[in-house]
C-alpha atoms as a PDB file:
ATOM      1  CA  UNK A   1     -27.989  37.880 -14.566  1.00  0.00           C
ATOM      2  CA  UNK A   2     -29.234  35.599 -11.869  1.00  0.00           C
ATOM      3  CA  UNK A   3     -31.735  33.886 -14.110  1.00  0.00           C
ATOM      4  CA  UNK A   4     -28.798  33.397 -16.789  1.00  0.00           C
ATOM      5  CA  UNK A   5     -26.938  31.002 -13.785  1.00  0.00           C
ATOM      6  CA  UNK A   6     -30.446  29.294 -13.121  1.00  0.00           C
ATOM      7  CA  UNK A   7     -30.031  28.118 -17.020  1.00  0.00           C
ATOM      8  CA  UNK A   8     -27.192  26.256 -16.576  1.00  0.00           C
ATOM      9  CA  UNK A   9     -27.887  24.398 -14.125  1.00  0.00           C
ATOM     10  CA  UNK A  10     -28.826  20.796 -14.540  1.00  0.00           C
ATOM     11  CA  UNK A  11     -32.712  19.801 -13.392  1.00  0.00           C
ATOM     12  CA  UNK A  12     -34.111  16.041 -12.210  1.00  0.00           C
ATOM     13  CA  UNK A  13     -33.988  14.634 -15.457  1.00  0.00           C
ATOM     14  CA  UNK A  14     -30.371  15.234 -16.548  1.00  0.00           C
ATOM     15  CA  UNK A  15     -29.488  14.488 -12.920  1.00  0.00           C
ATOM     16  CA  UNK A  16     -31.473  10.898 -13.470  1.00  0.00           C
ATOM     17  CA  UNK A  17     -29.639  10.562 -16.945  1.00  0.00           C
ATOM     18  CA  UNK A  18     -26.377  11.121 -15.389  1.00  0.00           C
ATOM     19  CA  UNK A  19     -26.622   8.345 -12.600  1.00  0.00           C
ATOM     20  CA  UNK A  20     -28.370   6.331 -15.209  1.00  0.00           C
ATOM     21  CA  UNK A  21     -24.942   6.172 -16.882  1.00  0.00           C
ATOM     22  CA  UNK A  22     -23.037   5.988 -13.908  1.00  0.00           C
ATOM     23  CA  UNK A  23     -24.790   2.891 -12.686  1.00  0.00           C
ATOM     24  CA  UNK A  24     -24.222   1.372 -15.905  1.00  0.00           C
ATOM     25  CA  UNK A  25     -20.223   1.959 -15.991  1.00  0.00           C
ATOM     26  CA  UNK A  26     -19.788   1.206 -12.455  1.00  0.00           C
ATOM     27  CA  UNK A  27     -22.477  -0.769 -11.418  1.00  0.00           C
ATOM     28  CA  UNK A  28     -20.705  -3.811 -10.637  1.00  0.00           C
ATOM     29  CA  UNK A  29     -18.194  -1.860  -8.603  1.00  0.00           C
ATOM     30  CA  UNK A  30     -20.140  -0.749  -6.462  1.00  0.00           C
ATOM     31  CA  UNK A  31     -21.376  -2.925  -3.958  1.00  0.00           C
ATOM     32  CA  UNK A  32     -17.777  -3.411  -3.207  1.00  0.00           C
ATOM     33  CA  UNK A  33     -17.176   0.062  -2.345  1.00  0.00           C
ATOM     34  CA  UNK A  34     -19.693   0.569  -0.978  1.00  0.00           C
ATOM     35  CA  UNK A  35     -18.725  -2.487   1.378  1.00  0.00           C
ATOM     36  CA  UNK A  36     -15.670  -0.927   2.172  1.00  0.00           C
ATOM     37  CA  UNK A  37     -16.677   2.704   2.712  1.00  0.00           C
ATOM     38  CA  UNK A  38     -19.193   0.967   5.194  1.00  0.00           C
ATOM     39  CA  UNK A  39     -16.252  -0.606   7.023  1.00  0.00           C
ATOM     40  CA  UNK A  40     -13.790   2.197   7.024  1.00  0.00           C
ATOM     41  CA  UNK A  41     -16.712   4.535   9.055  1.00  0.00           C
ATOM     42  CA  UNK A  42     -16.955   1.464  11.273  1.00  0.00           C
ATOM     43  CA  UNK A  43     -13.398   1.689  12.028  1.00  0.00           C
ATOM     44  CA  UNK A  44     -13.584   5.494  11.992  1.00  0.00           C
ATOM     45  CA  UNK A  45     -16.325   5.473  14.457  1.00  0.00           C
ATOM     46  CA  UNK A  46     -14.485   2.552  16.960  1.00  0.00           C
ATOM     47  CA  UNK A  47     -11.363   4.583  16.335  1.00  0.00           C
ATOM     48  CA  UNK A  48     -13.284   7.756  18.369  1.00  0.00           C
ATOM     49  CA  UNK A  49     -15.124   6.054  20.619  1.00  0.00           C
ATOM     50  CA  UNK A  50     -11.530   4.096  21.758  1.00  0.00           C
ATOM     51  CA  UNK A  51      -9.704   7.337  22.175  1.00  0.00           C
ATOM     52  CA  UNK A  52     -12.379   9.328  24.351  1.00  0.00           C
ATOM     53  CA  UNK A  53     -12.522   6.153  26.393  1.00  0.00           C
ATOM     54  CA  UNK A  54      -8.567   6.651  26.503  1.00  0.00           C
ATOM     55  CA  UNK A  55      -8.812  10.034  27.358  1.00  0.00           C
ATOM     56  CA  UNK A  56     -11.654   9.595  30.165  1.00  0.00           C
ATOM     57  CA  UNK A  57      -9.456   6.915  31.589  1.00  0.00           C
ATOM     58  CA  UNK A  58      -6.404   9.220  31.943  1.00  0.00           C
ATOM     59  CA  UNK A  59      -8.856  12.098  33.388  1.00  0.00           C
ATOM     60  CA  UNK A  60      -9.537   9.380  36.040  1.00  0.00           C
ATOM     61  CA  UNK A  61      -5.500   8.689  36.665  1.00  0.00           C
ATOM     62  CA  UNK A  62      -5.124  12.442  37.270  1.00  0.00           C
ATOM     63  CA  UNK A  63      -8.158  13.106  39.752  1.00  0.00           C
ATOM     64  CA  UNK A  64      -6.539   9.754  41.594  1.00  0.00           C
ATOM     65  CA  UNK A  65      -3.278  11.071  41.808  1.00  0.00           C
ATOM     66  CA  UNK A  66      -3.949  14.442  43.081  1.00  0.00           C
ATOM     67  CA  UNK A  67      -6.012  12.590  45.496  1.00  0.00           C
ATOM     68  CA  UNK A  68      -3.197  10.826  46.905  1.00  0.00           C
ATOM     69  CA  UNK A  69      -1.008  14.170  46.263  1.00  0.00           C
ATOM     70  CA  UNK A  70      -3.135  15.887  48.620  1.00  0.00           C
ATOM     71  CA  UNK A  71      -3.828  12.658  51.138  1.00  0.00           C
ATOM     72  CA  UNK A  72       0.328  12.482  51.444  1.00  0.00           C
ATOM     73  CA  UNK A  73       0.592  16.371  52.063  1.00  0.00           C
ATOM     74  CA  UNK A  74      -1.486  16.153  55.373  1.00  0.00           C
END
């Protein structure tokens, strides 16, 4: 059974055929996209990096204010 879902499976060659094709339908396209996909993780990535630095900064307002919390109940 297992060696009947091994048959239809596609090898190097039809895997190279396939892109082959691809390339030559989209080929032109796709420096562009890939452009943009490029950007949009750059984004993605400054997009993180911006709200951990967000979050770290509001960690610091908290341990400051319970600071003074504690400083104004002695």
């Amino acid at each position: 059974m297992f060696t009947l879902l091994g048959f239809f499976m596609p090898g190097l060659p039809e895997i190279l055929i396939v892109g082959a094709i691809i390339l030559l339908l989209f080929g032109n396209r796709l420096p562009g996209v890939m452009r943009s996909l490029g950007r949009s993780v750059v984004e993605f990535k400054k997009g993180i990096r911006d709200d951990t630095q967000d979050g770290d900064k509001q960690d610091s307002n908290k341990v400051e204010d319970k600071s003074k919390q504690e400083e104004a109940a002695k």
